[in-house]
C-alpha atoms as a PDB file:
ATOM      1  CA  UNK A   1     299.309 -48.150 252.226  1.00  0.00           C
ATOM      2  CA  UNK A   2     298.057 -50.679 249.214  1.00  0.00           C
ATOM      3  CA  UNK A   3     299.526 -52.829 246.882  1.00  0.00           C
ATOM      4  CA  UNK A   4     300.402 -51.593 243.819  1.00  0.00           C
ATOM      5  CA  UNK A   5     297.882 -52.653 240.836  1.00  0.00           C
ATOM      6  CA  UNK A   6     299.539 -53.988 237.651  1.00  0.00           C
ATOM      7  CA  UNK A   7     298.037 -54.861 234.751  1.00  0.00           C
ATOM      8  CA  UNK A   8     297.938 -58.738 233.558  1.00  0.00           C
ATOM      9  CA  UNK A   9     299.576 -57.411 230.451  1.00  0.00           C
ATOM     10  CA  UNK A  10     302.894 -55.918 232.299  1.00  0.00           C
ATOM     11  CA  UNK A  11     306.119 -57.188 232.358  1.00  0.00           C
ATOM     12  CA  UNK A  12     307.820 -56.594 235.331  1.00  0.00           C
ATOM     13  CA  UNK A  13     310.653 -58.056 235.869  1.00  0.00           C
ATOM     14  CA  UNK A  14     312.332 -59.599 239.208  1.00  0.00           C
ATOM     15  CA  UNK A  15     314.313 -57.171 240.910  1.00  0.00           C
ATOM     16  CA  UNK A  16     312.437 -54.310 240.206  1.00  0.00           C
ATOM     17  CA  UNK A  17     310.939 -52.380 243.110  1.00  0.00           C
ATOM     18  CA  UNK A  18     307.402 -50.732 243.393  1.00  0.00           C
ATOM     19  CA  UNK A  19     306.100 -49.250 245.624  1.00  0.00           C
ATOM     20  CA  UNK A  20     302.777 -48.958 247.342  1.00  0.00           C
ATOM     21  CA  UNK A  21     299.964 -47.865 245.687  1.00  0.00           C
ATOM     22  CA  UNK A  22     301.556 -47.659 242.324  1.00  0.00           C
ATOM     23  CA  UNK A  23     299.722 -48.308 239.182  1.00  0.00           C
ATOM     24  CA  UNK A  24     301.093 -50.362 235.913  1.00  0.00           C
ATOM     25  CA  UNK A  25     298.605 -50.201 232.737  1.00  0.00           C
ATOM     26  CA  UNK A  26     298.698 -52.074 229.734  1.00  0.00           C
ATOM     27  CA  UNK A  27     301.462 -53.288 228.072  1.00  0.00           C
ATOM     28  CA  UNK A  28     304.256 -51.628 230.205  1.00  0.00           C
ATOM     29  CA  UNK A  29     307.910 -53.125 230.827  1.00  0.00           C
ATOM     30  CA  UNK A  30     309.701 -52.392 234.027  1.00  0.00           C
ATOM     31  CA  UNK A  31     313.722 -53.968 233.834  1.00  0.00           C
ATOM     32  CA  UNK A  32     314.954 -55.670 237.005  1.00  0.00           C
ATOM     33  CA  UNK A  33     316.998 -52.600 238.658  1.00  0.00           C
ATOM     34  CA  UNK A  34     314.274 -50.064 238.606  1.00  0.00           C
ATOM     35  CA  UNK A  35     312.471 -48.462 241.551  1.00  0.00           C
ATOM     36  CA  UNK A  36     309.295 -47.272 241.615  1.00  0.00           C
ATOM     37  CA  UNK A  37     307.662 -44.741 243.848  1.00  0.00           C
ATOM     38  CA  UNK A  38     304.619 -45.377 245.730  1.00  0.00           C
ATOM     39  CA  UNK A  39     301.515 -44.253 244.166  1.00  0.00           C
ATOM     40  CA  UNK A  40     303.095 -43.644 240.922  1.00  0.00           C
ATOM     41  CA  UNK A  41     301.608 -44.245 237.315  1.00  0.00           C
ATOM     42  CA  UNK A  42     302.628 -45.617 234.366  1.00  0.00           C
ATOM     43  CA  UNK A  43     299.363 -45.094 231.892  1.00  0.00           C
ATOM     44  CA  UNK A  44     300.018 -47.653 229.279  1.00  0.00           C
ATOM     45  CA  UNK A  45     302.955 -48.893 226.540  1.00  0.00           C
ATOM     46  CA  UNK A  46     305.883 -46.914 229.147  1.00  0.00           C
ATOM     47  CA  UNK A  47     309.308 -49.003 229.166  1.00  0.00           C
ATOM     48  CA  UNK A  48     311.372 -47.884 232.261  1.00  0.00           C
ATOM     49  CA  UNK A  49     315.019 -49.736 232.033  1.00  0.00           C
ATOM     50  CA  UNK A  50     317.944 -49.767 233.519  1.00  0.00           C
ATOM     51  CA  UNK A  51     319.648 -48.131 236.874  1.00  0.00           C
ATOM     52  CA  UNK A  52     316.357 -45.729 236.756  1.00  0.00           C
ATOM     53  CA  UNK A  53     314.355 -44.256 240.304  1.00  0.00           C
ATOM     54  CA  UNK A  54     311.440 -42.547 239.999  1.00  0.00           C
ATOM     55  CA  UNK A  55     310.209 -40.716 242.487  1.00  0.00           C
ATOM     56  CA  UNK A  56     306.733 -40.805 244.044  1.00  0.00           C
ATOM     57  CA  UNK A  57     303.327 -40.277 242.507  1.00  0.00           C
ATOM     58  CA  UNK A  58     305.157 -39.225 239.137  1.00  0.00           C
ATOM     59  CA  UNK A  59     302.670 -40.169 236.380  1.00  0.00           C
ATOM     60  CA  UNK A  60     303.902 -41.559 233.130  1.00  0.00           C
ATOM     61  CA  UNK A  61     302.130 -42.040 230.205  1.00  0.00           C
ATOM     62  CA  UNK A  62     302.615 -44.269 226.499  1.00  0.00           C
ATOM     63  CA  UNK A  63     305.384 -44.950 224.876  1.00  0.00           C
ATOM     64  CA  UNK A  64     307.521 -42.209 227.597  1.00  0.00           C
ATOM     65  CA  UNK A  65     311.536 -44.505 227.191  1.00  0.00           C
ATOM     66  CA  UNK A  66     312.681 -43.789 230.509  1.00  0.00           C
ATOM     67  CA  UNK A  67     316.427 -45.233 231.457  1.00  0.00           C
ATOM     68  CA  UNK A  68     317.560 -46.784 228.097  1.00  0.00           C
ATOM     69  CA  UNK A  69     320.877 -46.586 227.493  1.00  0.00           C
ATOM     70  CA  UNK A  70     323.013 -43.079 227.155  1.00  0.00           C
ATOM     71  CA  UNK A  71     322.764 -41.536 223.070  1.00  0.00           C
ATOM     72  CA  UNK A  72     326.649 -40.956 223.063  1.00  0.00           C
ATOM     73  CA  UNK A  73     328.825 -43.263 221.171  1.00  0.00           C
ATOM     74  CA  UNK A  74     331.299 -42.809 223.984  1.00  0.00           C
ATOM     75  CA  UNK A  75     329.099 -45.227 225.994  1.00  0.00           C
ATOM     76  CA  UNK A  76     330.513 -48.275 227.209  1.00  0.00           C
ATOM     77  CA  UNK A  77     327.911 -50.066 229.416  1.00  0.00           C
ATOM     78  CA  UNK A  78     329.373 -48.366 232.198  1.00  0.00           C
ATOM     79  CA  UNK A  79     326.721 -48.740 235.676  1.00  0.00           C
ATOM     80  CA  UNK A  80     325.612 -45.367 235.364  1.00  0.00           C
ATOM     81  CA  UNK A  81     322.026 -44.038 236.701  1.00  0.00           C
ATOM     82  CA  UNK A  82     318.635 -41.947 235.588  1.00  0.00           C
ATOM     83  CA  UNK A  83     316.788 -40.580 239.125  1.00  0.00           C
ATOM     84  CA  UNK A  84     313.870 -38.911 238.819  1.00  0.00           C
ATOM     85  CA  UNK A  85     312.009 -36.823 241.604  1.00  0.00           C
ATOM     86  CA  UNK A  86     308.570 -36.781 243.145  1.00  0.00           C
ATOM     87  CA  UNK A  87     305.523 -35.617 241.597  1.00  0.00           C
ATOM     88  CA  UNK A  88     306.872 -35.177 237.887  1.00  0.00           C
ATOM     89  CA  UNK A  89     304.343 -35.312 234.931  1.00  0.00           C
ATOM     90  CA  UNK A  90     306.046 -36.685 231.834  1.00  0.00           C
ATOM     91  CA  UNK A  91     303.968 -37.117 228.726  1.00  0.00           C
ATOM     92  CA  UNK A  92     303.924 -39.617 225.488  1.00  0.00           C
ATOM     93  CA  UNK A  93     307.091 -40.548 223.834  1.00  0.00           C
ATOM     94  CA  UNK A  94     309.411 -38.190 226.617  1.00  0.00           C
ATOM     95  CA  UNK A  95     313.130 -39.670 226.256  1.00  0.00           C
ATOM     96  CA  UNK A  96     315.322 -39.891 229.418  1.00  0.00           C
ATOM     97  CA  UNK A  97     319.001 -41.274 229.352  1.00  0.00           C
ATOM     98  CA  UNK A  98     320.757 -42.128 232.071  1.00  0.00           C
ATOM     99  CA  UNK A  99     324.765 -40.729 232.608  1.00  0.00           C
ATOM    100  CA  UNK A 100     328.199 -41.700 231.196  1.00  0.00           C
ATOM    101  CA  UNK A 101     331.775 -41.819 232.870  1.00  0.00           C
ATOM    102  CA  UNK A 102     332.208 -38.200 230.964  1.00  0.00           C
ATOM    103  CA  UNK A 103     329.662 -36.516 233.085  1.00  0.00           C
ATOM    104  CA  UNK A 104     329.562 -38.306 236.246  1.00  0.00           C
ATOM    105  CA  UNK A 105     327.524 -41.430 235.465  1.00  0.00           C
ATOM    106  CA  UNK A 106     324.365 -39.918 236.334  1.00  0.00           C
ATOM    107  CA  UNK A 107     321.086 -37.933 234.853  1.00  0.00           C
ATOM    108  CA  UNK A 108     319.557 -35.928 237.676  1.00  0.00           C
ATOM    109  CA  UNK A 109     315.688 -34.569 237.522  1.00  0.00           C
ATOM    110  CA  UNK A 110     314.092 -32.940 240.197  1.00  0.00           C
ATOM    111  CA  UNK A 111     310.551 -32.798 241.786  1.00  0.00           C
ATOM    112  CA  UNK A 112     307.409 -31.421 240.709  1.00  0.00           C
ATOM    113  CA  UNK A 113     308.596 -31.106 236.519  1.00  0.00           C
ATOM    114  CA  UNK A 114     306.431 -31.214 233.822  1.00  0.00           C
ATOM    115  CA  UNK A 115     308.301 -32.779 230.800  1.00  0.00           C
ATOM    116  CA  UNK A 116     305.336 -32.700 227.552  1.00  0.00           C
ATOM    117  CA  UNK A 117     305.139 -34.608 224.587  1.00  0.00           C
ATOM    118  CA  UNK A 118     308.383 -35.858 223.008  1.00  0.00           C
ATOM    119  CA  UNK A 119     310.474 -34.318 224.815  1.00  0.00           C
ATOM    120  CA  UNK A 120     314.166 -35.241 226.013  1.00  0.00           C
ATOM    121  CA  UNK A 121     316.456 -35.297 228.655  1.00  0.00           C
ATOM    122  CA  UNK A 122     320.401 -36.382 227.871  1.00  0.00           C
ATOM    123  CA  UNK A 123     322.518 -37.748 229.348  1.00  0.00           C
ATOM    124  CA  UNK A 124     324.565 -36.106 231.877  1.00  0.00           C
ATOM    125  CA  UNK A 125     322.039 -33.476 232.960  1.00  0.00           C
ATOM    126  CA  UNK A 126     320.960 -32.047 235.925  1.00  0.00           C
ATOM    127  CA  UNK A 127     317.499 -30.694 235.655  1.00  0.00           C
ATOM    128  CA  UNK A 128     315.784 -28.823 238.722  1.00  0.00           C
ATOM    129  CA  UNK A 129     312.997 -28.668 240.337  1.00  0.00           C
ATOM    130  CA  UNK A 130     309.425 -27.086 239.442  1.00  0.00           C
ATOM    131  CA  UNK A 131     310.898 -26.873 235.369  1.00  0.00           C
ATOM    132  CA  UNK A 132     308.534 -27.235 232.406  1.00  0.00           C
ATOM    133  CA  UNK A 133     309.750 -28.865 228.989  1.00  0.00           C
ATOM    134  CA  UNK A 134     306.738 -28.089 226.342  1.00  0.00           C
ATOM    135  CA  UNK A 135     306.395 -29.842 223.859  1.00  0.00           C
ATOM    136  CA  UNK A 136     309.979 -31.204 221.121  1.00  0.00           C
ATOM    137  CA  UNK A 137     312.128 -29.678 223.745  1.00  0.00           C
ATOM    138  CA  UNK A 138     315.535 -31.389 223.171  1.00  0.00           C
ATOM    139  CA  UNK A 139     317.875 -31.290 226.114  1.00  0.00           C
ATOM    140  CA  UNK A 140     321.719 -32.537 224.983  1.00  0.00           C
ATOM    141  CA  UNK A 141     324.154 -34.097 227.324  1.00  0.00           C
ATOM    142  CA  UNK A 142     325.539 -32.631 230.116  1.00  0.00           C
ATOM    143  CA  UNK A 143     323.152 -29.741 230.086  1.00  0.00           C
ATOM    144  CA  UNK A 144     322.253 -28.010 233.575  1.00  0.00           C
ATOM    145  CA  UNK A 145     318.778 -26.884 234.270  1.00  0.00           C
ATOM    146  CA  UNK A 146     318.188 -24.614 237.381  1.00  0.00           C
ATOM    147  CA  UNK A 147     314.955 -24.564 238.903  1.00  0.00           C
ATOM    148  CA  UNK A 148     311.516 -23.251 237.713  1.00  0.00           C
ATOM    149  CA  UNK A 149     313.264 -22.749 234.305  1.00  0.00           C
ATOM    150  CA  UNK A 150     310.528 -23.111 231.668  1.00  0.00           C
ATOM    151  CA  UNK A 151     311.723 -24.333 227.822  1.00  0.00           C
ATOM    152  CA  UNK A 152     309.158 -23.664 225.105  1.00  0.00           C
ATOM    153  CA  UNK A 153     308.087 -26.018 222.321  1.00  0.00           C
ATOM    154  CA  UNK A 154     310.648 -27.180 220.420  1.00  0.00           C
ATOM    155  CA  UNK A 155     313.409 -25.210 221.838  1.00  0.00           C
ATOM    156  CA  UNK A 156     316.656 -26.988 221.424  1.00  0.00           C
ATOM    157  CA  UNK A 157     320.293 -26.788 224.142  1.00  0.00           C
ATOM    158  CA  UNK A 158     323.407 -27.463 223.152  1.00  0.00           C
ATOM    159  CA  UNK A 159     325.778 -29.586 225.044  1.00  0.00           C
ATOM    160  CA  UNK A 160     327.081 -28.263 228.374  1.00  0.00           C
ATOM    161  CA  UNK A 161     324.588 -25.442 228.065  1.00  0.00           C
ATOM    162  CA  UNK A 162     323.572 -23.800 231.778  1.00  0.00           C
ATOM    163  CA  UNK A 163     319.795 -22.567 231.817  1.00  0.00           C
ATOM    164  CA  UNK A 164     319.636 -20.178 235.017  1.00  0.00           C
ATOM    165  CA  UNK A 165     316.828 -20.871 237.484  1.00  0.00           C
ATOM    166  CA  UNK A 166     313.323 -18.944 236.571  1.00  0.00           C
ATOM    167  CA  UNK A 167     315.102 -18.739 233.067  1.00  0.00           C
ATOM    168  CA  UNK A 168     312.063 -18.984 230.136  1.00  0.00           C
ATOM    169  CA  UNK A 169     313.720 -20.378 226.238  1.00  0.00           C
ATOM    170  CA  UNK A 170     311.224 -18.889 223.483  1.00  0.00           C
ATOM    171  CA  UNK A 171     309.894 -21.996 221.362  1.00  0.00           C
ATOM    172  CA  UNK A 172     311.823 -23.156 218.422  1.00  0.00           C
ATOM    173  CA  UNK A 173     314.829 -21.388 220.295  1.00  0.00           C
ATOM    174  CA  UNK A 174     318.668 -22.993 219.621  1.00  0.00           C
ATOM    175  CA  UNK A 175     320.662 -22.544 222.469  1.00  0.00           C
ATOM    176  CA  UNK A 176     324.226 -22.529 222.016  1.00  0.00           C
ATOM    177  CA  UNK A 177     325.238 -20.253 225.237  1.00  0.00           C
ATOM    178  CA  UNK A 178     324.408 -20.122 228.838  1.00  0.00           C
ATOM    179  CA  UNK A 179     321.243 -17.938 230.286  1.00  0.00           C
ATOM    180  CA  UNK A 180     321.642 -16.307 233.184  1.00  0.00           C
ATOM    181  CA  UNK A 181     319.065 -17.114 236.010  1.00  0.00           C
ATOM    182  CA  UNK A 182     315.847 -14.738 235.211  1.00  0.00           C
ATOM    183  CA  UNK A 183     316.944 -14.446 231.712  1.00  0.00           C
ATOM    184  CA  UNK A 184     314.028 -14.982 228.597  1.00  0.00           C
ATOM    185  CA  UNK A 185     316.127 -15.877 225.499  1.00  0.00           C
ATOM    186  CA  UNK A 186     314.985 -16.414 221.627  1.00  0.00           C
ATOM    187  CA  UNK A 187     315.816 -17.323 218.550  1.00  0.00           C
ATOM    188  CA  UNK A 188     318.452 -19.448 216.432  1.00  0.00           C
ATOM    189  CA  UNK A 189     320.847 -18.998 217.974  1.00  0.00           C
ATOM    190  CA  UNK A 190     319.467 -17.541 220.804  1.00  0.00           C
ATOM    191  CA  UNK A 191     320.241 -14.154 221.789  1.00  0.00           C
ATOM    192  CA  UNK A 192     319.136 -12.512 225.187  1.00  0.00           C
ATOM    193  CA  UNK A 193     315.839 -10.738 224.898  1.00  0.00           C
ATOM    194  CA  UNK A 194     315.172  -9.662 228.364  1.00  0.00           C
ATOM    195  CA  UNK A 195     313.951 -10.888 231.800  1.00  0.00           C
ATOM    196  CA  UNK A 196     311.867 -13.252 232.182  1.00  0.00           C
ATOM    197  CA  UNK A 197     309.413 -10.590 234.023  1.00  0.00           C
ATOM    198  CA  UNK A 198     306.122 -12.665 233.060  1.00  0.00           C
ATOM    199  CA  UNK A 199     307.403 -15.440 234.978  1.00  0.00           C
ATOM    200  CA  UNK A 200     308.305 -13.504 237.801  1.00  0.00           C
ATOM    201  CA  UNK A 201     305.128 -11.646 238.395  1.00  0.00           C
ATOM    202  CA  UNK A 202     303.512 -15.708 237.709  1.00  0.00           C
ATOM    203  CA  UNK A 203     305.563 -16.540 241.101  1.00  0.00           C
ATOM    204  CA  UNK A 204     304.610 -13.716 242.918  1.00  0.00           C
ATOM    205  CA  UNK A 205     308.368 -11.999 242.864  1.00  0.00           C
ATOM    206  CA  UNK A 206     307.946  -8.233 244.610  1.00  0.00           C
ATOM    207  CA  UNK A 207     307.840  -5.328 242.902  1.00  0.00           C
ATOM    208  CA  UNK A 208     310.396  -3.834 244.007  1.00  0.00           C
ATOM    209  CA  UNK A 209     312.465  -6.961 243.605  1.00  0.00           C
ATOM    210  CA  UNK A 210     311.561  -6.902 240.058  1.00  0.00           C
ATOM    211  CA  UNK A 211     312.797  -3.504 239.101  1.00  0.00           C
ATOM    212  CA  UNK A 212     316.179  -4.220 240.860  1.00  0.00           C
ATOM    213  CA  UNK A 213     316.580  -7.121 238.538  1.00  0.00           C
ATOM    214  CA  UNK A 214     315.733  -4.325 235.792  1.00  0.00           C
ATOM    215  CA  UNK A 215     318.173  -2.258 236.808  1.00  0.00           C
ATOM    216  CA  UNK A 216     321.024  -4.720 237.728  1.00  0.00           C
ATOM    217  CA  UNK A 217     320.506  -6.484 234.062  1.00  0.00           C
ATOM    218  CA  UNK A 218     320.922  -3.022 232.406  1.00  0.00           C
ATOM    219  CA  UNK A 219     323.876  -2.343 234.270  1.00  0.00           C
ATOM    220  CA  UNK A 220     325.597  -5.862 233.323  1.00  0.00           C
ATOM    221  CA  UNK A 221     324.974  -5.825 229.694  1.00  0.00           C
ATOM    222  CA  UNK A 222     325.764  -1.879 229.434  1.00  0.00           C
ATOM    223  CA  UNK A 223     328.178  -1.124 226.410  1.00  0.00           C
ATOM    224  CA  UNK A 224     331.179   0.419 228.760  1.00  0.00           C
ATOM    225  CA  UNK A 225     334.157  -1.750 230.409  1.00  0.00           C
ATOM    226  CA  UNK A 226     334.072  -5.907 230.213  1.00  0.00           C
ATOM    227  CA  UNK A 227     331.558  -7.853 231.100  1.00  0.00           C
ATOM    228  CA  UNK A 228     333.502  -9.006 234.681  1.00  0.00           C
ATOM    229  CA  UNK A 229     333.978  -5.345 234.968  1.00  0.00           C
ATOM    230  CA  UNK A 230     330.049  -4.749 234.945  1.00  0.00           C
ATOM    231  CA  UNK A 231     329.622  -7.969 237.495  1.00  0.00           C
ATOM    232  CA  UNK A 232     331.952  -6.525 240.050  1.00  0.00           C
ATOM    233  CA  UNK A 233     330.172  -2.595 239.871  1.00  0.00           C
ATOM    234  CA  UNK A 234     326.811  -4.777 239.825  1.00  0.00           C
ATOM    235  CA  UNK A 235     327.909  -6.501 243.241  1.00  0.00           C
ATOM    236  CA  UNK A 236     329.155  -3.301 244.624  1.00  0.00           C
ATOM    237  CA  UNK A 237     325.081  -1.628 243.763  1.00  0.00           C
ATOM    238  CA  UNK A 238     322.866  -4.817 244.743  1.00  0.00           C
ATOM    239  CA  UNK A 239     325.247  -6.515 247.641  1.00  0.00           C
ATOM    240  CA  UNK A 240     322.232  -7.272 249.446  1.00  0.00           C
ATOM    241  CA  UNK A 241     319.789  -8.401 246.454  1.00  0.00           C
ATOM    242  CA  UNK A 242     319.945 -12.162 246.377  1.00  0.00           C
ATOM    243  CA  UNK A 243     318.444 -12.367 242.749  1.00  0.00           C
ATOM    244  CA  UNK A 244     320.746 -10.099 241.388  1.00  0.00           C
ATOM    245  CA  UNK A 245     323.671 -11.902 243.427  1.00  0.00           C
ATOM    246  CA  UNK A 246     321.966 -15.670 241.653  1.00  0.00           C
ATOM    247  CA  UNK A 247     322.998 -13.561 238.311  1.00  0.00           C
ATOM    248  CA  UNK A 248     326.334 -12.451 239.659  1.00  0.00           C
ATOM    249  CA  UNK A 249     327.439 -16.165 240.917  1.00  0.00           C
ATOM    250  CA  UNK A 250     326.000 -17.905 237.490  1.00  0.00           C
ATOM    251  CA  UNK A 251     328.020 -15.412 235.449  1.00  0.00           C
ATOM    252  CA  UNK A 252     331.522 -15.767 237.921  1.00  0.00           C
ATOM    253  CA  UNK A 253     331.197 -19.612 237.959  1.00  0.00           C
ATOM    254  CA  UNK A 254     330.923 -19.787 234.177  1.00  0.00           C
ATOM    255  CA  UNK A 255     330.984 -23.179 232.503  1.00  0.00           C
ATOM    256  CA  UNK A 256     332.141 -24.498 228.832  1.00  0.00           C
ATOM    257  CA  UNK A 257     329.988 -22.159 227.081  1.00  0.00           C
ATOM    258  CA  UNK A 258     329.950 -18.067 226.820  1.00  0.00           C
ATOM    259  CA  UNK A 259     327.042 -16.380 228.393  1.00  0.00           C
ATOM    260  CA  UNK A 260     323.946 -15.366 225.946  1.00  0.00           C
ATOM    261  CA  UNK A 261     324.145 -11.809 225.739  1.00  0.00           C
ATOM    262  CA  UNK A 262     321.460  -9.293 223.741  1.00  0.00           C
ATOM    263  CA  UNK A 263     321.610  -8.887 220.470  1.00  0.00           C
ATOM    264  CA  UNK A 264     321.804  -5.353 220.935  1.00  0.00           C
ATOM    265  CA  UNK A 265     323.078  -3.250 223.288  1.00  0.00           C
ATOM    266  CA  UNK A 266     320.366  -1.653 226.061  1.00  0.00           C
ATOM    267  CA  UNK A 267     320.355   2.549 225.937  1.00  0.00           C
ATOM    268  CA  UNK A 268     323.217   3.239 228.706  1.00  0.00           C
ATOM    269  CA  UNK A 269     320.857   4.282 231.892  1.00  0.00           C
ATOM    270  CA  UNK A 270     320.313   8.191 231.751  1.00  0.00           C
ATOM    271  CA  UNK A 271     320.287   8.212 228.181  1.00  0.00           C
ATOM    272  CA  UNK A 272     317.098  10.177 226.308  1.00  0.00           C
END
């Protein structure tokens, strides 16, 4: 354990905890209720404020607003709270907001996320663990992101949006609908394109796992019956498959926005 190094140049202010090892460049301003991991980082010109954790060795770097108040003009000063998770890199000029009394009064983001240039969280959100913001990505309020979910540059979610775990949003993408876990979507507005099969061969998903989610995905977004109709035959044919189940439970639990669906409809299976 060491004490934390901070530059002559900081401001932090009394209240604020930091922890060991933790490093404070240049220039930086830490408010009184924040806590600081041990052996984090803030590079140089970072402002972390308000009811904000961050957890440890998370590296920062300039001109990253972490904590300021919420972007809604709902916002009344209510005690709400940012938390941030372990081992998180976030890049220059990244936005985070902490939560309102609409969404629970607290911003959620797990461990191990890599959050590039200019990028934003909003209020409200729960982001997971392992998930990749490039570069522009703009997150609205009260969005969910499940874990190892990766959002290309640019890419933009809409308010109470759902991104399903291992879920990959094409750059420049506007999402106005939910994607199921596994799901790759693209465009403005985004329509389903696929799975997300890239990213599951990256993580080291079977084979054989794989071509079940192929199959299950064809049979959900076939053109016969609803699509409730398809999620209870889909249960009945992969009752065992806990991917295809993720899909099934995502879909069943539902949320304030429709599900993106393809923008056309896949051959029904059998079909020449």
């Amino acid at each position: 354990m060491s004490a934390p190094v901070i530059h002559a140049s900081a401001v932090i202010e009394p209240g604020a905890r930091i922890g060991d090892g933790a490093r404070i460049g240049p220039f930086c301003h830490v408010g009184p209720e924040v806590v600081l991991g041990a052996d984090c980082e803030l590079v140089s010109h970072v402002v972390l404020a308000g009811r904000t954790s961050i957890g440890a060795r998370t590296r920062i770097f300039p001109f990253a607003s972490i904590g300021h108040p919420p972007q809604d003009l709902k916002y009344r000063g209510e005690p709400s709270t940012l938390t941030i998770g372990a081992d998180c890199l976030i890049r220059e000029g990244v936005t985070m907001n902490p939560g309102t009394s609409g969404g629970g009064l607290e911003t959620v983001v797990g461990d191990h996320c890599t959050f590039l240039a200019n990028s934003h969280v909003g209020h409200d959100c729960r982001v997971g663990s392992h998930v990749i913001f490039s570069n522009n990505v703009m997150l609205a309020g009260h969005c969910v992101v499940g874990d190892y979910a990766i959002l290309g540059g640019g890419a933009a979610v809409i308010q109470f949006a759902r991104v399903g775990a291992h879920a990959f949003v094409g750059g420049l993408s506007g999402l106005e609908n939910d994607c199921i876990p596994y799901g790759m979507v693209l465009g403005n507005r985004a329509y389903l394109s696929g799975l997300n099969i890239i990213g599951l061969q990256r993580r080291g998903f079977a084979r054989e796992d794989i071509h079940a989610l192929r199959r299950a995905y064809r049979l959900l977004f076939a053109p016969e019956g609803t699509l409730m109709e398809r999620v209870e035959d889909v249960a009945a044919t992969f009752e065992s498959h806990d991917a295809v189940r993720e899909i099934l439970d995502f879909i069943r639990v539902g949320g304030k926005r429709s599900i993106c669906t393809p923008r056309e409809v896949p051959t029904p299976i059998g079909a020449a």
